[in-house]
Protein backbone atom coordinates (compact mmCIF):
# COMPACT_ATOMS: atom_id res chain seq x y z
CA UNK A 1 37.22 14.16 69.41
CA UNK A 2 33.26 12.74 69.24
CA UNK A 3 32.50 11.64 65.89
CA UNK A 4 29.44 14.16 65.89
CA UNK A 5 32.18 16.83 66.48
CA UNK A 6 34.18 15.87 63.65
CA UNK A 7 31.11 15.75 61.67
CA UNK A 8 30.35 19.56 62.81
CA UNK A 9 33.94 20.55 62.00
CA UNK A 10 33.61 18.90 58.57
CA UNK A 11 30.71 20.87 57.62
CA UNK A 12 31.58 24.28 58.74
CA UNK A 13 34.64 23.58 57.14
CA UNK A 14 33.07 22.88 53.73
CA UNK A 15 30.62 25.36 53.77
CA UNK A 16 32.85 27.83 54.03
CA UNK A 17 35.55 26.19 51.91
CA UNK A 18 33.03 25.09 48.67
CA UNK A 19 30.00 27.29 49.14
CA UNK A 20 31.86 30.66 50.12
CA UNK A 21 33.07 31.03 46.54
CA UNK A 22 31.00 32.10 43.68
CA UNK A 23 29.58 29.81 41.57
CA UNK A 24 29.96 27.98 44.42
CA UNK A 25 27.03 25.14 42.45
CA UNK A 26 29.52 24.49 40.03
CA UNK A 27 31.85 24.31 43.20
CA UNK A 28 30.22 21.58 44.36
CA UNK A 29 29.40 19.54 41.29
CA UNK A 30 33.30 19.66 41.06
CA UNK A 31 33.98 18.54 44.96
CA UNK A 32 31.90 15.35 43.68
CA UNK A 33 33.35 14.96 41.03
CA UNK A 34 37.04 15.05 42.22
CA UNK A 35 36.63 14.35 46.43
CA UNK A 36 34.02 12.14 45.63
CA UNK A 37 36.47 9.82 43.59
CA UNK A 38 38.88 10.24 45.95
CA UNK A 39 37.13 8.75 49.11
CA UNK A 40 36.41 5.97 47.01
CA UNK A 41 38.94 4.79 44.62
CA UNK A 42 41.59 1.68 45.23
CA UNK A 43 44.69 3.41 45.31
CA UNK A 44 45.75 6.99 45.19
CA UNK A 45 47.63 8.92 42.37
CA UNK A 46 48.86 12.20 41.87
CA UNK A 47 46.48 15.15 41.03
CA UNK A 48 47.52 15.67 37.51
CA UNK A 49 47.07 11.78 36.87
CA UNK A 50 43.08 12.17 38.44
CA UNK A 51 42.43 14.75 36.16
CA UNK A 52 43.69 12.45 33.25
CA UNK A 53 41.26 9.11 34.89
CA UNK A 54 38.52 11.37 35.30
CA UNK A 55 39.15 13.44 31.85
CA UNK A 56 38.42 16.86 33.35
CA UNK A 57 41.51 19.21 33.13
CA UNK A 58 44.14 19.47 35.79
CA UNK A 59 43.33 23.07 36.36
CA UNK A 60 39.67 21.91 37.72
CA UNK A 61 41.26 18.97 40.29
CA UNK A 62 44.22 21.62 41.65
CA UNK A 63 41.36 24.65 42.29
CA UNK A 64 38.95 22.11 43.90
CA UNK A 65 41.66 20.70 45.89
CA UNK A 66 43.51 23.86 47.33
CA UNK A 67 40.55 24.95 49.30
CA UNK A 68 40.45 21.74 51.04
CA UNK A 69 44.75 21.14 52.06
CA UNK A 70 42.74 21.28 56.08
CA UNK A 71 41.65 18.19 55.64
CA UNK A 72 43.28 16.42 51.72
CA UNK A 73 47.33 16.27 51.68
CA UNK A 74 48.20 17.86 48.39
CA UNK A 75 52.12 17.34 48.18
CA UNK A 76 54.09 20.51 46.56
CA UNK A 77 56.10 17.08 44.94
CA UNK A 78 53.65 17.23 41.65
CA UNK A 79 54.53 13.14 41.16
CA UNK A 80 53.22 12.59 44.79
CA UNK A 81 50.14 10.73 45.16
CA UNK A 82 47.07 13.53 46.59
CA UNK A 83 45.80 11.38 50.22
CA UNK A 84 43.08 12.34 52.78
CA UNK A 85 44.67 13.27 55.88
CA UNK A 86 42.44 10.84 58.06
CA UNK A 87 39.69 8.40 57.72
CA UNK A 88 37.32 10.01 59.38
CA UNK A 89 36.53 12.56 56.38
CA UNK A 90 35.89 9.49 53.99
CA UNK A 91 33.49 8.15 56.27
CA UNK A 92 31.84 11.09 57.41
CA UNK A 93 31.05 12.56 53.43
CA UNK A 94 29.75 8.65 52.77
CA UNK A 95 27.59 8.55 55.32
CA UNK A 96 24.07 10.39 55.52
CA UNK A 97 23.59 10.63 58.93
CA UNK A 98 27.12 12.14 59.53
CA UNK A 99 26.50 14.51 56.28
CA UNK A 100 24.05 16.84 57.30
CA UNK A 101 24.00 18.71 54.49
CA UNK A 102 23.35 17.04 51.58
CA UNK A 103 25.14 19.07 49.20
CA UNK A 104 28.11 17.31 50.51
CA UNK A 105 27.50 13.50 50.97
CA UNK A 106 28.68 11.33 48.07
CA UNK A 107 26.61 8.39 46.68
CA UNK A 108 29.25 5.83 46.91
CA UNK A 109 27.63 3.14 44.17
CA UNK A 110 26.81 6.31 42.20
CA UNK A 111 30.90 7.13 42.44
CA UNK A 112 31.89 3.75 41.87
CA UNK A 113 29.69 3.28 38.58
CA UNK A 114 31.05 6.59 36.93
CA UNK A 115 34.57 5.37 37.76
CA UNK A 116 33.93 2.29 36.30
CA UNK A 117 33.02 3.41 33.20
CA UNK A 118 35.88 6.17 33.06
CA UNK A 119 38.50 2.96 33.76
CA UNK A 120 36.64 1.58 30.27
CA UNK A 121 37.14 4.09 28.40
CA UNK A 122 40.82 4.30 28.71
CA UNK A 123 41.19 0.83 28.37
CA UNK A 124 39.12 0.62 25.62
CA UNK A 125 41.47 2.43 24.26
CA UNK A 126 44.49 -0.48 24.49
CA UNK A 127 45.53 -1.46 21.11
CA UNK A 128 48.29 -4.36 20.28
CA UNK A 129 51.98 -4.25 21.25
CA UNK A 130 51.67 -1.81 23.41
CA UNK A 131 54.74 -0.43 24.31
CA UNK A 132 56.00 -1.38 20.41
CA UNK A 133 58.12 -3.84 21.13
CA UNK A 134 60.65 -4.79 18.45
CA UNK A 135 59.64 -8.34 17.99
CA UNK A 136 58.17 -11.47 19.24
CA UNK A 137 58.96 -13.81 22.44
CA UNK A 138 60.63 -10.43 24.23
CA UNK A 139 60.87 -10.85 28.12
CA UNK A 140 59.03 -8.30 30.54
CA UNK A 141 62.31 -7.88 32.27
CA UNK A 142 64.14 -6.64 28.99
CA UNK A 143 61.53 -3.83 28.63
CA UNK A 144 62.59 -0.33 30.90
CA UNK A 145 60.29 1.02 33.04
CA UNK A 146 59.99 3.93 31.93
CA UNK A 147 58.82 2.34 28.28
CA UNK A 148 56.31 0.88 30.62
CA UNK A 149 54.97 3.97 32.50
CA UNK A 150 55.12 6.19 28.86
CA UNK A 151 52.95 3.49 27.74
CA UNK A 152 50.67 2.56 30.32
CA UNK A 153 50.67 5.95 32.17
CA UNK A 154 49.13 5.84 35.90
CA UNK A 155 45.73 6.67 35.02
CA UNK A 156 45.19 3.79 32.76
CA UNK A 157 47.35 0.97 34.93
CA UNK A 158 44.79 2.16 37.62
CA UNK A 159 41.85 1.60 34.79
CA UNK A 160 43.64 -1.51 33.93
CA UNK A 161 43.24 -2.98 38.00
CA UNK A 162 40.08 -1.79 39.38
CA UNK A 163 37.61 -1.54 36.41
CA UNK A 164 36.16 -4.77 37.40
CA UNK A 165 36.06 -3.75 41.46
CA UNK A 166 34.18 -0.07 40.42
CA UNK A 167 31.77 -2.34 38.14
CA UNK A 168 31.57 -4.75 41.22
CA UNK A 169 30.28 -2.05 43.82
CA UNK A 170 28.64 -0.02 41.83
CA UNK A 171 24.93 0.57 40.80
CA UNK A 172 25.33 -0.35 36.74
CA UNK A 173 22.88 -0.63 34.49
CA UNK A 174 21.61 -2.83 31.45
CA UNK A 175 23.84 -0.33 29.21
CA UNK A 176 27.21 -0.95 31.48
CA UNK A 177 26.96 -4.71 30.75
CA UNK A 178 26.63 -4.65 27.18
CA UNK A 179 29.91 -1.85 27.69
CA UNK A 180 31.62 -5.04 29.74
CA UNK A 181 30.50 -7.52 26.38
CA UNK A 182 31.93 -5.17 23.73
CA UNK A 183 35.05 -4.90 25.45
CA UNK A 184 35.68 -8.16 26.02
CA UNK A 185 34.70 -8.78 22.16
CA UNK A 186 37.69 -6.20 21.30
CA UNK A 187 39.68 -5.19 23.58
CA UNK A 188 40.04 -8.69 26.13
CA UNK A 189 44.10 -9.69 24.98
CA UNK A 190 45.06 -5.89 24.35
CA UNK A 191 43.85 -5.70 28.44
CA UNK A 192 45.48 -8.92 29.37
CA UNK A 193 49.15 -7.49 27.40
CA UNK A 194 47.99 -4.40 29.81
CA UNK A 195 47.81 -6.43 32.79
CA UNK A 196 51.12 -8.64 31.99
CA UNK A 197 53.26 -5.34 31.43
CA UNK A 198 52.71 -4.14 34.83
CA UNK A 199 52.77 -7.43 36.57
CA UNK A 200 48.95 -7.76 37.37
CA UNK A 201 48.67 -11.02 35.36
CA UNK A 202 47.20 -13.39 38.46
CA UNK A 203 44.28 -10.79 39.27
CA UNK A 204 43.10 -10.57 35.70
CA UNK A 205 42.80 -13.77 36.02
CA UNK A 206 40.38 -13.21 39.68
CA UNK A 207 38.52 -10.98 37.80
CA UNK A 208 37.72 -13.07 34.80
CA UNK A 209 36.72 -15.65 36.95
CA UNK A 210 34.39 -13.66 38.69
CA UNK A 211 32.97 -11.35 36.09
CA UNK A 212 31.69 -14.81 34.21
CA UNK A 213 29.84 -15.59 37.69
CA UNK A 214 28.47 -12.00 37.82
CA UNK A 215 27.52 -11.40 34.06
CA UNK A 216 25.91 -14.95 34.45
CA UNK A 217 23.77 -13.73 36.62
CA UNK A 218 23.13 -10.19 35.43
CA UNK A 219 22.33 -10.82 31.80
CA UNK A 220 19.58 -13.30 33.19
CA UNK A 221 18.04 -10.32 35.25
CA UNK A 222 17.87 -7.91 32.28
């Protein structure tokens, strides 16, 4: 199939899918909101753990995402991570030419900014010892998994790796940088204990390196 056919397909299909429904504005604030982060997140996760990234209750992400199972794979396995079923949709709601209607496309540096911040808040949250441990000099490897992932739940491993990559691509502003600063100020080893506990220890270290290059540069421009 043409790529302008797809793109036809796509919008028939979402016109009648979002704005057939009543309300159907609120409809499509919420296909933003949750398709939107799809198409442009890092890695996927299961529905119930988007809601918890994006703070918006489960019952919001499900509704949005049954009327679109044509064209998003929503497994009936709850701890199954929600996928598009093909490229081509990603590209097609990113891009304005493709997008016809307006109502649909997603601003992806607009998408990647309010991610970014939702990653901070949850790891903003980090406090010491995470997972409680029962004393000092304890080995990763002596700590279940399941301590772990009760811990660190999906939502907040995922804020945990890709904060820095949202911030990266994004469109922030003076305010996200001095979010970045206080962060760093009080919550920079509870991340890094974060980062060790699920094994991401060597791309902290990427990203430290090259948020010190960036915020070089941006605090000089604001």
């Amino acid at each position: 199939m043409l790529i302008d056919d797809w793109a036809g397909t796509y919008t028939t299909l979402l016109q009648h899918s979002v704005l057939g429904k009543r309300g159907y504005q609120e409809c499509v604030g919420r296909f933003r909101q949750v398709v939107g982060s799809i198409v442009v997140m890092f890695n996927t996760m299961p529905a119930r753990n988007l809601a918890q990234l994006l703070q918006i209750p489960f019952k919001m992400v499900s509704s949005t995402l049954d009327s679109l199972r044509s064209v998003v794979n929503v497994p009936e396995n709850a701890s199954q991570p929600v996928r598009l079923f093909h490229l081509s949709f990603r590209d097609f709601l990113l891009d304005s030419q493709r997008c016809s209607d307006s109502r649909f496309q997603i601003d992806e540096k607009e998408r990647h900014t309010i991610l970014f911040r939702k990653c901070m808040e949850h790891i903003s949250q980090l406090q010491e010892n995470i997972c409680n441990l029962w004393g000092p000099g304890v080995l990763i490897t002596e700590i279940p998994d399941d301590t772990i992932q009760k811990s660190i739940p999906p939502h907040v491993q995922y804020a945990c790796r890709y904060w820095f990559d949202h911030w990266r691509l994004g469109n922030p502003v003076k305010q996200d940088v001095k979010i970045i600063q206080q962060f760093l100020e009080q919550h920079f080893l509870h991340w890094l204990e974060g980062l060790s506990l699920i094994g991401e220890v060597s791309n902290g270290a990427h990203m430290i390196i090259a948020l010190e290059a960036i915020l070089s540069v941006s605090c000089n421009a604001y």
